[in-house]
PDB file of N, CA and C in Angstrom:
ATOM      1  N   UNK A   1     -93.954 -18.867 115.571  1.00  0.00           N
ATOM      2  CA  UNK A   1     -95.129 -19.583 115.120  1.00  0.00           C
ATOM      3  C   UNK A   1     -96.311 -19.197 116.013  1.00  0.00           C
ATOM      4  N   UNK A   2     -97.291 -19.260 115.690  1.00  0.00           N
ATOM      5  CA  UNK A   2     -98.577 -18.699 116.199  1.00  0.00           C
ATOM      6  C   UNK A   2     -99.103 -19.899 117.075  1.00  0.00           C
ATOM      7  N   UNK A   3     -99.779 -19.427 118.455  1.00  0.00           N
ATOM      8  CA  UNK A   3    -100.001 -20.511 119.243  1.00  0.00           C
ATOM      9  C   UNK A   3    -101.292 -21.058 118.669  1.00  0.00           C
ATOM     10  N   UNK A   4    -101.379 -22.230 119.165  1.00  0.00           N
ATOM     11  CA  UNK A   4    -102.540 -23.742 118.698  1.00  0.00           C
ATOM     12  C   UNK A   4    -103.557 -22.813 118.537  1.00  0.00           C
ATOM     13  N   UNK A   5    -103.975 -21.845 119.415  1.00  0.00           N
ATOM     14  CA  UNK A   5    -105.090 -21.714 119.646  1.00  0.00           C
ATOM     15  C   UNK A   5    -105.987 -20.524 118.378  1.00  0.00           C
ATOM     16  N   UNK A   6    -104.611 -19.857 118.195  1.00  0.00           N
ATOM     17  CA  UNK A   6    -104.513 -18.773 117.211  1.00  0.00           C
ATOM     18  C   UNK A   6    -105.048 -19.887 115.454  1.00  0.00           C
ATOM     19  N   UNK A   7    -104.328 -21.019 115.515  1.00  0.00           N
ATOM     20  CA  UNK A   7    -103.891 -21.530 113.942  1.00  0.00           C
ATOM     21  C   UNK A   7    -105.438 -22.312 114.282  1.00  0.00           C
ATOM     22  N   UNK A   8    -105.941 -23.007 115.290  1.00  0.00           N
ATOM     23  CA  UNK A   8    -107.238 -23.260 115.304  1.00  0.00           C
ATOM     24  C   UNK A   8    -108.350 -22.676 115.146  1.00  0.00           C
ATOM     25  N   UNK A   9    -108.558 -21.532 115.354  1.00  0.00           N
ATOM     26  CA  UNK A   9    -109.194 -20.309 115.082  1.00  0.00           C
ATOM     27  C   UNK A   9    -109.311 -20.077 113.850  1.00  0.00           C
ATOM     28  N   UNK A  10    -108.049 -19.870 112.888  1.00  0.00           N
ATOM     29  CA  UNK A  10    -108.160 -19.607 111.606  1.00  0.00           C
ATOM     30  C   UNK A  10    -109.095 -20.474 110.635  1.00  0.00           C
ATOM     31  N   UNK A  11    -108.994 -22.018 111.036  1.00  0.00           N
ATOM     32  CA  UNK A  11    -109.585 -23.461 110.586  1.00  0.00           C
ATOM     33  C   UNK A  11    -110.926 -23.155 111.082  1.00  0.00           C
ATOM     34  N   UNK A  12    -111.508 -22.927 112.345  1.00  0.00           N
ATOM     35  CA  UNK A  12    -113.015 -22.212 112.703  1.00  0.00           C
ATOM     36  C   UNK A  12    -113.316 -21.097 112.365  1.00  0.00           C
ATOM     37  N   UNK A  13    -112.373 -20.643 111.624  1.00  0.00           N
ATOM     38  CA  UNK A  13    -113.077 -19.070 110.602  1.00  0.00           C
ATOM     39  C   UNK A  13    -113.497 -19.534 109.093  1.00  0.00           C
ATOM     40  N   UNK A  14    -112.621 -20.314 108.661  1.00  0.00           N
ATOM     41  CA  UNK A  14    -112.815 -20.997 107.525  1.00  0.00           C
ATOM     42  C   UNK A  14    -114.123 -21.803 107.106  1.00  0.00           C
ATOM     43  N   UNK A  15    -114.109 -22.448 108.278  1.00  0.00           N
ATOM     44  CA  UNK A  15    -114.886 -23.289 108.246  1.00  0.00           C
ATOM     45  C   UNK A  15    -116.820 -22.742 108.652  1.00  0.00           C
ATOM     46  N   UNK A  16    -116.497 -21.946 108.993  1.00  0.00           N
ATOM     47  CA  UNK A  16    -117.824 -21.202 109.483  1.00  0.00           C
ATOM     48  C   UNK A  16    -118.373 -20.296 108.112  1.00  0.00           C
ATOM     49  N   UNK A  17    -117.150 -19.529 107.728  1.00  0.00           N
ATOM     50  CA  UNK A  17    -117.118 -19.039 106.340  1.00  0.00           C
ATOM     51  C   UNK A  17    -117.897 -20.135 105.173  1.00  0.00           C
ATOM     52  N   UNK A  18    -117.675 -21.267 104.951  1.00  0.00           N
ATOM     53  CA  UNK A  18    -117.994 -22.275 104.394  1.00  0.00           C
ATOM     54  C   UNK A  18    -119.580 -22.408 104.488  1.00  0.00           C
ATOM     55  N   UNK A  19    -119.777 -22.214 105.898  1.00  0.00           N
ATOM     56  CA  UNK A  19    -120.836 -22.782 106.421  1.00  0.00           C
ATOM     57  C   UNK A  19    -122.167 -21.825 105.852  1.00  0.00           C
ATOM     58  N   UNK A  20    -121.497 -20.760 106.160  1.00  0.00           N
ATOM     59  CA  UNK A  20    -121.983 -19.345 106.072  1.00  0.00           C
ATOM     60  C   UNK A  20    -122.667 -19.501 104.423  1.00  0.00           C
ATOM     61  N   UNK A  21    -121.491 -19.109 103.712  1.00  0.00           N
ATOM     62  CA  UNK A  21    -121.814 -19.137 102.372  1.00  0.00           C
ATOM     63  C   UNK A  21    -123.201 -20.877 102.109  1.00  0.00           C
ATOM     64  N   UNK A  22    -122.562 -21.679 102.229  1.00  0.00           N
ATOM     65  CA  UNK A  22    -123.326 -23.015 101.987  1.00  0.00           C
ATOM     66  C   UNK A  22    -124.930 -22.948 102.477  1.00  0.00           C
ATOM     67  N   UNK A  23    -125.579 -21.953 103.309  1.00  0.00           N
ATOM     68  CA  UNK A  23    -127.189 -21.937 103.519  1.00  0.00           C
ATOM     69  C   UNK A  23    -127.493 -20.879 102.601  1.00  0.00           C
ATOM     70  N   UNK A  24    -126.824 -19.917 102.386  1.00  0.00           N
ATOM     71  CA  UNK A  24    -127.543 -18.327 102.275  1.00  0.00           C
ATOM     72  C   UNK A  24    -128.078 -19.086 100.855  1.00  0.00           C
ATOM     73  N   UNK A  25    -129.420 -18.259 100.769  1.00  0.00           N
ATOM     74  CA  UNK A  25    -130.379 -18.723  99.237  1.00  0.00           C
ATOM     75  C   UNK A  25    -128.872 -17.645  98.508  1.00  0.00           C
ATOM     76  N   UNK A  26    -129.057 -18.944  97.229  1.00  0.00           N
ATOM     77  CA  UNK A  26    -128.120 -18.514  96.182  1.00  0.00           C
ATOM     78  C   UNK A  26    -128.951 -17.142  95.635  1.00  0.00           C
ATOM     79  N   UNK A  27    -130.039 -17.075  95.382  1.00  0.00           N
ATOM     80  CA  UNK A  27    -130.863 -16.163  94.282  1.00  0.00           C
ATOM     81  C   UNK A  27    -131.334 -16.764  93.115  1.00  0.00           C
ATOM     82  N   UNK A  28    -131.936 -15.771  92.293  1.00  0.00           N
ATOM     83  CA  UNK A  28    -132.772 -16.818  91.661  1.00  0.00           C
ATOM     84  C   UNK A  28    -131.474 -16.021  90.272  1.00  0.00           C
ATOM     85  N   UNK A  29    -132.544 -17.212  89.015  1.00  0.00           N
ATOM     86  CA  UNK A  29    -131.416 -16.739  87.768  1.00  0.00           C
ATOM     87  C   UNK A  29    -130.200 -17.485  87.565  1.00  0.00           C
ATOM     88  N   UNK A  30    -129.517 -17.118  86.427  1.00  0.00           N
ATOM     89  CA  UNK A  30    -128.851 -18.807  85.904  1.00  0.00           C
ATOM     90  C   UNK A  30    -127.851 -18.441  86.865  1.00  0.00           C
ATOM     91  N   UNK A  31    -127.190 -19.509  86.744  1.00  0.00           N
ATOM     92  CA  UNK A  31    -125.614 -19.234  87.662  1.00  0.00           C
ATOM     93  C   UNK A  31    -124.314 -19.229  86.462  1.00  0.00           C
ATOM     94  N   UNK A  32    -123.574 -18.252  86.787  1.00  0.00           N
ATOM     95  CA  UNK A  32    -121.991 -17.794  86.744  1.00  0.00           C
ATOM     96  C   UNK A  32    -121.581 -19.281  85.863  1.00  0.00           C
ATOM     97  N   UNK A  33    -120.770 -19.308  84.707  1.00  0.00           N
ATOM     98  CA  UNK A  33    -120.348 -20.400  84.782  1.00  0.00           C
ATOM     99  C   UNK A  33    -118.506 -19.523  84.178  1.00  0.00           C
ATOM    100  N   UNK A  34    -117.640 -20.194  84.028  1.00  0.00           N
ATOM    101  CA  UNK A  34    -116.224 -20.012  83.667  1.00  0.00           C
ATOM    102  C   UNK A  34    -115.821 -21.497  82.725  1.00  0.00           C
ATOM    103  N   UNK A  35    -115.694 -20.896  81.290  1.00  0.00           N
ATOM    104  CA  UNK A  35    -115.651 -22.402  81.108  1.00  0.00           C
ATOM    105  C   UNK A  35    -116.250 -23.254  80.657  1.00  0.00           C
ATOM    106  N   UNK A  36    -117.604 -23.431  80.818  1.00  0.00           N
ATOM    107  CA  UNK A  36    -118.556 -24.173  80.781  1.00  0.00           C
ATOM    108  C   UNK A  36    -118.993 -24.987  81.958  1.00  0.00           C
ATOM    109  N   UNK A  37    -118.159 -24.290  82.954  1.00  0.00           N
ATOM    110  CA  UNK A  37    -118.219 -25.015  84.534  1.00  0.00           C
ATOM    111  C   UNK A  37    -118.772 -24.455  85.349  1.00  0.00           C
ATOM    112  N   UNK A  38    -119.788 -24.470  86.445  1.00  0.00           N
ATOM    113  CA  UNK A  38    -120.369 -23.721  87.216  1.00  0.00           C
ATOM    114  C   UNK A  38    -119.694 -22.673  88.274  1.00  0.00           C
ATOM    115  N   UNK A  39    -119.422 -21.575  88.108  1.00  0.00           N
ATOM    116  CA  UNK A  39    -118.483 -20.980  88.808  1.00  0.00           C
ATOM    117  C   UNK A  39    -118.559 -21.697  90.384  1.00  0.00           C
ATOM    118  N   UNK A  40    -119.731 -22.191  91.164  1.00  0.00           N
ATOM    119  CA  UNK A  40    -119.741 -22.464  92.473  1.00  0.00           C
ATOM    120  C   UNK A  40    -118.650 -24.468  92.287  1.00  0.00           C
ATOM    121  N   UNK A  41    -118.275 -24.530  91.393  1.00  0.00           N
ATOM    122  CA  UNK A  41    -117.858 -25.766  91.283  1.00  0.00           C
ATOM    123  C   UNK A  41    -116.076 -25.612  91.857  1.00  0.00           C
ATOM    124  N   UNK A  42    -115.736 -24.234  91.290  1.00  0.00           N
ATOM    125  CA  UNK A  42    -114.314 -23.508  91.473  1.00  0.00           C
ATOM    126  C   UNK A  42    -114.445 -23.349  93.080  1.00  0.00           C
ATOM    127  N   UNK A  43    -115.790 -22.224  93.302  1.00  0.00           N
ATOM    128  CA  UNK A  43    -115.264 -22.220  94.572  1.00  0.00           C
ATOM    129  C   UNK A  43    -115.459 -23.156  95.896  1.00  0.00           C
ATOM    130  N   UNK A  44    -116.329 -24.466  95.455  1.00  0.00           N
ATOM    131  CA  UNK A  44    -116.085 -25.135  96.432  1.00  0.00           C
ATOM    132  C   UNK A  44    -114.585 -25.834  96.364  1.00  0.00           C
ATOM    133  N   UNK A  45    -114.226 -25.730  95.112  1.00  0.00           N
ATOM    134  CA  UNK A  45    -112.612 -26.343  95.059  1.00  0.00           C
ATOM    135  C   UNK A  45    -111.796 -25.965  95.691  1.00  0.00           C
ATOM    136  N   UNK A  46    -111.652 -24.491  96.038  1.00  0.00           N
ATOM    137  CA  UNK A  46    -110.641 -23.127  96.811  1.00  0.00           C
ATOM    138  C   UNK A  46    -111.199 -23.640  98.130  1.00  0.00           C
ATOM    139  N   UNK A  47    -112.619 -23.274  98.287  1.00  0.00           N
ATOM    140  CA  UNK A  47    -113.107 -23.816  99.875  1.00  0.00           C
ATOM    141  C   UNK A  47    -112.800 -24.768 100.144  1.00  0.00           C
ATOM    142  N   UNK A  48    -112.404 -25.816 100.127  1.00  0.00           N
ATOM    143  CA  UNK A  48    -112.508 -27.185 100.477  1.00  0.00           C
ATOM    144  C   UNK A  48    -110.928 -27.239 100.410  1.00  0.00           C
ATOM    145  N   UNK A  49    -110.145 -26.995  99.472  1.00  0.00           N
ATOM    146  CA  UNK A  49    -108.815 -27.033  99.831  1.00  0.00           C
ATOM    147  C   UNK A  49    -107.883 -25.752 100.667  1.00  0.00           C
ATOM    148  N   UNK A  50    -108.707 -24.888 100.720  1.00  0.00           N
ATOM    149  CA  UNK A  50    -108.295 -23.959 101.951  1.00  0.00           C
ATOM    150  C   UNK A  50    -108.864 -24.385 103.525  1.00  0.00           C
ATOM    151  N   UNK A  51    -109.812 -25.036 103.925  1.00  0.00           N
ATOM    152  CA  UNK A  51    -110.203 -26.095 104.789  1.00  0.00           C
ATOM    153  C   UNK A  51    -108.911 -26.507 105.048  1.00  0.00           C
ATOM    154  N   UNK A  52    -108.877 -27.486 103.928  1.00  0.00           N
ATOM    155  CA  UNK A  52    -108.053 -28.581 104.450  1.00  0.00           C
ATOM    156  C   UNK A  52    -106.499 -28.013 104.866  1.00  0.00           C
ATOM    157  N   UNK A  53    -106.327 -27.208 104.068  1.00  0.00           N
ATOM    158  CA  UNK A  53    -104.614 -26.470 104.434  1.00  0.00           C
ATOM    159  C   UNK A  53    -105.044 -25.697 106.050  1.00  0.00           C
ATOM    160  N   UNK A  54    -106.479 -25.153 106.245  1.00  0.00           N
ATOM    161  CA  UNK A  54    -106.248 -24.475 107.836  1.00  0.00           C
ATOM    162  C   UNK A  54    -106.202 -25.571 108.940  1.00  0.00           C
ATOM    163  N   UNK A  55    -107.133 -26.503 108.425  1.00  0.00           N
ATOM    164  CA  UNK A  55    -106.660 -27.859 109.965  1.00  0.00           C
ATOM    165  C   UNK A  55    -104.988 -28.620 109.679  1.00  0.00           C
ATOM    166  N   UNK A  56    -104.435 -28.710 108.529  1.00  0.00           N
ATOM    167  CA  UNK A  56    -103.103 -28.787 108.544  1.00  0.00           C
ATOM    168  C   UNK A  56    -102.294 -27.580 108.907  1.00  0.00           C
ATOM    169  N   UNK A  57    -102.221 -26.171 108.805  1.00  0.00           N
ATOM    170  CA  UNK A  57    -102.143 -25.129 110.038  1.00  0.00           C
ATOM    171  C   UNK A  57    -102.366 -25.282 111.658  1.00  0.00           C
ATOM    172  N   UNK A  58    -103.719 -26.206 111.423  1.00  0.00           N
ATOM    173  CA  UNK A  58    -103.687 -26.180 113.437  1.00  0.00           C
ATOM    174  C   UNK A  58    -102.999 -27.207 113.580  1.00  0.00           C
ATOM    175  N   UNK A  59    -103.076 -28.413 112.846  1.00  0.00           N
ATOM    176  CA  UNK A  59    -102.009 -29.513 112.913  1.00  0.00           C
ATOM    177  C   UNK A  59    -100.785 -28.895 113.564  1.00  0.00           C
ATOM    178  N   UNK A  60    -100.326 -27.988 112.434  1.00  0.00           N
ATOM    179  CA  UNK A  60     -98.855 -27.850 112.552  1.00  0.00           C
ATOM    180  C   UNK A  60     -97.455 -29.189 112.111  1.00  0.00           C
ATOM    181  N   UNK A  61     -98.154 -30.228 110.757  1.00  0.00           N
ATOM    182  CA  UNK A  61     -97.236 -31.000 110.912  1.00  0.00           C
ATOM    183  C   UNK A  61     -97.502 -31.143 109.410  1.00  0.00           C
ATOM    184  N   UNK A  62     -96.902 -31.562 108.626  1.00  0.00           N
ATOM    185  CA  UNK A  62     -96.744 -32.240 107.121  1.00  0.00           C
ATOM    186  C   UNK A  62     -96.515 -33.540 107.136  1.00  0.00           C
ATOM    187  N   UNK A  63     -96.734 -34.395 108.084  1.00  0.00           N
ATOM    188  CA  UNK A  63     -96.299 -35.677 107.726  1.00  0.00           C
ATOM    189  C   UNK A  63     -97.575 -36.402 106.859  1.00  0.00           C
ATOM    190  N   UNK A  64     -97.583 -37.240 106.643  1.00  0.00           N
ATOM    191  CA  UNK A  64     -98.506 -37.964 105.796  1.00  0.00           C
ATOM    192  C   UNK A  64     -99.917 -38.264 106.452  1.00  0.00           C
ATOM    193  N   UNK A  65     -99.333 -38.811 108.117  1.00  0.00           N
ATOM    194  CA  UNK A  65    -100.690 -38.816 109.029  1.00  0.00           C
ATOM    195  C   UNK A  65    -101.384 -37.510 109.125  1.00  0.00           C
ATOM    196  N   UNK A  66    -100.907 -36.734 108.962  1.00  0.00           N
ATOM    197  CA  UNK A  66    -101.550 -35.474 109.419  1.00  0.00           C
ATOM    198  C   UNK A  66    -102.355 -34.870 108.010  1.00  0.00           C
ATOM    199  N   UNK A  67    -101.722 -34.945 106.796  1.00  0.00           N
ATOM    200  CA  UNK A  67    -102.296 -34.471 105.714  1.00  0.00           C
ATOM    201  C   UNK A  67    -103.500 -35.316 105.681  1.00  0.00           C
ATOM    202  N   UNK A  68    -103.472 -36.099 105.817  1.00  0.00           N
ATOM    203  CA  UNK A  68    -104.607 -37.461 105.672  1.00  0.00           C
ATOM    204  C   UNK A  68    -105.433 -36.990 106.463  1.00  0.00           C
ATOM    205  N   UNK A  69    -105.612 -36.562 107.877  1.00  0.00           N
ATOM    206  CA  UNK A  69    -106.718 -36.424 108.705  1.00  0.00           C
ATOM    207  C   UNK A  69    -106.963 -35.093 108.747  1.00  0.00           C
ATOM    208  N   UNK A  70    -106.213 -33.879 108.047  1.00  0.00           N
ATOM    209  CA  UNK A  70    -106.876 -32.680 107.520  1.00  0.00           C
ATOM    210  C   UNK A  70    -107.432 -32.698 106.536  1.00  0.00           C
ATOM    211  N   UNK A  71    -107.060 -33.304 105.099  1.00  0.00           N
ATOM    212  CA  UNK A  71    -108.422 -34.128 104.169  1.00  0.00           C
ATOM    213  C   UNK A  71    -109.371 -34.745 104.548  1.00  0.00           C
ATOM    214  N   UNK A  72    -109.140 -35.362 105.432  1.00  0.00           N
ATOM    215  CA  UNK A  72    -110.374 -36.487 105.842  1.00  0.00           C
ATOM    216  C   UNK A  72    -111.133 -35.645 106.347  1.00  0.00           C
ATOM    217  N   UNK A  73    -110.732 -34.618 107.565  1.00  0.00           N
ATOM    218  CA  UNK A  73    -111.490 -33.799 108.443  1.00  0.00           C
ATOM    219  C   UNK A  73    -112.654 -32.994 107.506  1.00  0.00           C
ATOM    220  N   UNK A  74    -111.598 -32.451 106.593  1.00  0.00           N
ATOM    221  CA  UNK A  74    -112.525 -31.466 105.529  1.00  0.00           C
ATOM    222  C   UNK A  74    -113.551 -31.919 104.479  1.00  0.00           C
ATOM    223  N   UNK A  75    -113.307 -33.207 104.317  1.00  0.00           N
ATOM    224  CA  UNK A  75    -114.436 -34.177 103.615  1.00  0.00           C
ATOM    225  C   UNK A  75    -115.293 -34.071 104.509  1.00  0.00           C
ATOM    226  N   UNK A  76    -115.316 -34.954 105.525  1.00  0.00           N
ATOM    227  CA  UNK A  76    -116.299 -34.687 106.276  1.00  0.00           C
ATOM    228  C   UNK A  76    -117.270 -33.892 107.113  1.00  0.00           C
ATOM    229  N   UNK A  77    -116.478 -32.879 107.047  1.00  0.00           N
ATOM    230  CA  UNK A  77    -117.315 -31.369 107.023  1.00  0.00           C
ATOM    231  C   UNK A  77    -117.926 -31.216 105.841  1.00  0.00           C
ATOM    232  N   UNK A  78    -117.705 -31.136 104.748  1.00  0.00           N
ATOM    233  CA  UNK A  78    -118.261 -31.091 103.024  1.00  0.00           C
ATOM    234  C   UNK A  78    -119.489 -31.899 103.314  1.00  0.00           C
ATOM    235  N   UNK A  79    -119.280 -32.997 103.945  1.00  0.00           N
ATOM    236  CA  UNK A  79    -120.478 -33.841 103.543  1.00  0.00           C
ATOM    237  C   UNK A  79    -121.786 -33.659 104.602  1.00  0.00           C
ATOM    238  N   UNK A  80    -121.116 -33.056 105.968  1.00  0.00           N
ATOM    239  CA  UNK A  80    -121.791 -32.659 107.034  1.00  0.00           C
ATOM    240  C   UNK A  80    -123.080 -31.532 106.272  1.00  0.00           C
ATOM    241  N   UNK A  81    -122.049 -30.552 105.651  1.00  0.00           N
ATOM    242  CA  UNK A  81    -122.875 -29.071 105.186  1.00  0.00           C
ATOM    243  C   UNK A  81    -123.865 -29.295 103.934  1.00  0.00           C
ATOM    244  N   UNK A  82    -123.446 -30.575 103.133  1.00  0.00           N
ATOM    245  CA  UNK A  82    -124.463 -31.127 102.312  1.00  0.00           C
ATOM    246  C   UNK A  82    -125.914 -31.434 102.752  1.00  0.00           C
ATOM    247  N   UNK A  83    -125.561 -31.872 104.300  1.00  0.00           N
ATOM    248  CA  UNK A  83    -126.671 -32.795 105.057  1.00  0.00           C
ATOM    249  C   UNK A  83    -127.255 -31.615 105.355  1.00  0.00           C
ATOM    250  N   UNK A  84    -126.563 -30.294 105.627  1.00  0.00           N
ATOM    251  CA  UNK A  84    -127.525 -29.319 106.362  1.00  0.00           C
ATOM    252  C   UNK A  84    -128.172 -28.499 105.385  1.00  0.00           C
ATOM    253  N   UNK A  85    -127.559 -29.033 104.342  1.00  0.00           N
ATOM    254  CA  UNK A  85    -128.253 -28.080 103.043  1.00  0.00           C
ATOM    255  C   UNK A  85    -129.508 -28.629 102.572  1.00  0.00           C
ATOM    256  N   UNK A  86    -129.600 -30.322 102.725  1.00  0.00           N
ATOM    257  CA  UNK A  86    -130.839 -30.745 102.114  1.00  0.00           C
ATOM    258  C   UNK A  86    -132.111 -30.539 102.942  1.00  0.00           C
ATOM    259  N   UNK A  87    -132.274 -30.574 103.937  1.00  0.00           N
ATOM    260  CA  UNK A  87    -134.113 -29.652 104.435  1.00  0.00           C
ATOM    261  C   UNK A  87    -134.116 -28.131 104.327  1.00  0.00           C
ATOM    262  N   UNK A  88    -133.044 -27.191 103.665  1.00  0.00           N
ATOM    263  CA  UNK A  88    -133.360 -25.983 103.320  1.00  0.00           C
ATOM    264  C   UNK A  88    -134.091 -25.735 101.981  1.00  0.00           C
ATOM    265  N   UNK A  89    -135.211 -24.970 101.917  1.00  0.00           N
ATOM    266  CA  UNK A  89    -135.850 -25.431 100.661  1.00  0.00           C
ATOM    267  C   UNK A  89    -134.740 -23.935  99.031  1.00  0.00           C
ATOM    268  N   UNK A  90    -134.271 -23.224  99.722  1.00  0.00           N
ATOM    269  CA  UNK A  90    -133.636 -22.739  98.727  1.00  0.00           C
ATOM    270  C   UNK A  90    -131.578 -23.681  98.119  1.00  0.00           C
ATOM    271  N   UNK A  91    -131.915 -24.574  99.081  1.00  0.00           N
ATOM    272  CA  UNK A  91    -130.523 -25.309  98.854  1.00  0.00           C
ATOM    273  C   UNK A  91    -131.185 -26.771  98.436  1.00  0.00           C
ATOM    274  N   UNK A  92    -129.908 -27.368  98.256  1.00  0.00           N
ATOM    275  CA  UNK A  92    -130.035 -29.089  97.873  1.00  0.00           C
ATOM    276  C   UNK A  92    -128.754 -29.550  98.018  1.00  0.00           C
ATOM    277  N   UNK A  93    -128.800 -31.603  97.990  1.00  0.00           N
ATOM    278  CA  UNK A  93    -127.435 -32.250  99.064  1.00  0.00           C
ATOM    279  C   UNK A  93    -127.363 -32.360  97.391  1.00  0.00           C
ATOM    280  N   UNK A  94    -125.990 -32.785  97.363  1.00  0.00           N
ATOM    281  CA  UNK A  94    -125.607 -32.605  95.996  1.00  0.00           C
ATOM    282  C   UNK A  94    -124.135 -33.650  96.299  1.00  0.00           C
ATOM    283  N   UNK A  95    -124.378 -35.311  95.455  1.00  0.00           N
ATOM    284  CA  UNK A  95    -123.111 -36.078  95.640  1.00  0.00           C
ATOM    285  C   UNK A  95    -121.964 -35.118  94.732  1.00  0.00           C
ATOM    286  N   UNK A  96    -122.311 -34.592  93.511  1.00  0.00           N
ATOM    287  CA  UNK A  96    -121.590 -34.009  93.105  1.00  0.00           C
ATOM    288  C   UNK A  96    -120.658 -33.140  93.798  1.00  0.00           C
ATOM    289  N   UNK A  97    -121.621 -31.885  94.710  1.00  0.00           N
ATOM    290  CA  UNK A  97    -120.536 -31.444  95.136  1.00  0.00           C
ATOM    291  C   UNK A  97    -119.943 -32.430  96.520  1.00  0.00           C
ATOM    292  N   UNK A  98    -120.196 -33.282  96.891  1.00  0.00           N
ATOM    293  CA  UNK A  98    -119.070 -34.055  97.565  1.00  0.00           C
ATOM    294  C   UNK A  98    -118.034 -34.299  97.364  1.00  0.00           C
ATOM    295  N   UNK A  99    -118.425 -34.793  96.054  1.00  0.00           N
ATOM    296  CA  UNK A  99    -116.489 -35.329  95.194  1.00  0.00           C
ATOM    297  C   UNK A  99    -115.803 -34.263  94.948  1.00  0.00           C
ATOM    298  N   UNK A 100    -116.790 -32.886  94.331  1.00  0.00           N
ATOM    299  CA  UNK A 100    -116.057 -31.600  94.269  1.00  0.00           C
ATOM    300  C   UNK A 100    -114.859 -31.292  95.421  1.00  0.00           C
ATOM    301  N   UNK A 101    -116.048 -31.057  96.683  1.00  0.00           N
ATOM    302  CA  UNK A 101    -115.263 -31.129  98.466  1.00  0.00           C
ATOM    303  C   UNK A 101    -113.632 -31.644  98.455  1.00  0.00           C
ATOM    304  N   UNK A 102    -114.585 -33.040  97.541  1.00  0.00           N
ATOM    305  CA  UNK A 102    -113.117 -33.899  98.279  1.00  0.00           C
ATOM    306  C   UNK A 102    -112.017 -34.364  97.301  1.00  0.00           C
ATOM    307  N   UNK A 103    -112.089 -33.148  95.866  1.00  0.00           N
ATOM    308  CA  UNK A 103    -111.157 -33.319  95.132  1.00  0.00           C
ATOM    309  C   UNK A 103    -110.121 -31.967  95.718  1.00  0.00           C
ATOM    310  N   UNK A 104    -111.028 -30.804  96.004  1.00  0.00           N
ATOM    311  CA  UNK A 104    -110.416 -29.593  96.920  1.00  0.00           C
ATOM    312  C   UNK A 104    -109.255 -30.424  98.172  1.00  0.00           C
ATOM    313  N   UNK A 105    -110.256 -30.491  98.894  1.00  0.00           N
ATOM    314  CA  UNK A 105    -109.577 -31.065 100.357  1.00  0.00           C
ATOM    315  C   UNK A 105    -108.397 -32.038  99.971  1.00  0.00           C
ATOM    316  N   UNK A 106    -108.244 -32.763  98.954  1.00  0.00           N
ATOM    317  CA  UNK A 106    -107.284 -33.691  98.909  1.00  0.00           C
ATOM    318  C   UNK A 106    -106.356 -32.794  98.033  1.00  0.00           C
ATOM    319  N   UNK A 107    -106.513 -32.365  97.106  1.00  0.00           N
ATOM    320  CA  UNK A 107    -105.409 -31.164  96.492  1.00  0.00           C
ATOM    321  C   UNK A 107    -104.868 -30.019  96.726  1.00  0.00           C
ATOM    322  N   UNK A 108    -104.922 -29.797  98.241  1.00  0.00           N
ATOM    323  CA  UNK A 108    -104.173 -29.046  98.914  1.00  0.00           C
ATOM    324  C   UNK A 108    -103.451 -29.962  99.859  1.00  0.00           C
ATOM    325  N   UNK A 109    -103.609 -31.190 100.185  1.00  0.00           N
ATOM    326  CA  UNK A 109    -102.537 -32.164 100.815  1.00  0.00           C
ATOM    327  C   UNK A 109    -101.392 -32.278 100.200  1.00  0.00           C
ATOM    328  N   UNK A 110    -101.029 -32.291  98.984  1.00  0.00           N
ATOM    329  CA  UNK A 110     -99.916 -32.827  97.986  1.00  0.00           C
ATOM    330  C   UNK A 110     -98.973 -31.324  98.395  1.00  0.00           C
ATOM    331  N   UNK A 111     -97.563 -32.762  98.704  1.00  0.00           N
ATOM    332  CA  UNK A 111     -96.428 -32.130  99.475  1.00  0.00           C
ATOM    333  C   UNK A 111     -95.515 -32.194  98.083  1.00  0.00           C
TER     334      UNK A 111
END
C-alpha cells in the first residue's frame, strides 16, 4: 500500500485539478450539452466523486465514518470553489452546481 503521504498527494492533485479547471474563463459560445444536460453538469459529477474516492484513498478506511467525512470533505470544497468563483467576472456561484458537487461526492461513497 502506498504511504499516507503518497495517497494524500493524489487527493491534493485532484483537488487542485478541480480548482484549476473551476477559474479558467470557460470561453465564450453555447456550451456542450449530452442529453439535454450541460456537459459541465457530468463533469462536475466525475469531479466531485473522484474527490471524494481520493480523500477516502488518504483515509485508507471504508467504514461508514470515514466515507461520511470524505463526502463531507468534498462538499465542502465544492462549495469553497463556488465562493471563489463568484468575484471572478468570467465565472459565477451556482447552488445548482452545489447539489451537483454533492450528488458526485456522495455517489462515490456507496459501498
Amino acid at each position: 500500500m502506498a504511504a499516507p503521504a503518497v495517497r494524500w498527494s493524489v487527493a491534493g492533485a485532484v483537488a487542485t485539478l478541480i480548482l484549476v479547471a473551476s477559474v479558467r474563463d470557460p470561453g465564450s459560445g453555447p456550451s456542450p450539452s449530452l442529453f439535454g444536460v450541460p456537459l459541465a453538469t457530468y463533469l462536475h459529477l466525475v469531479a466531485y466523486a473522484g474527490l471524494s474516492a481520493a480523500v477516502g484513498y488518504g483515509l485508507l478506511r471504508a467504514d461508514g465514518r470515514a466515507l461520511l467525512l470524505a463526502a463531507g470533505t468534498a462538499v465542502c470544497y465544492g462549495g469553497g470553489v463556488e465562493l471563489v468563483q463568484a468575484p471572478l467576472p468570467s465565472r459565477n456561484a451556482s447552488a445548482v452546481d452545489v447539489l451537483v458537487n454533492t450528488v458526485g461526492a456522495t455517489a462515490s461513497g456507496r459501498q
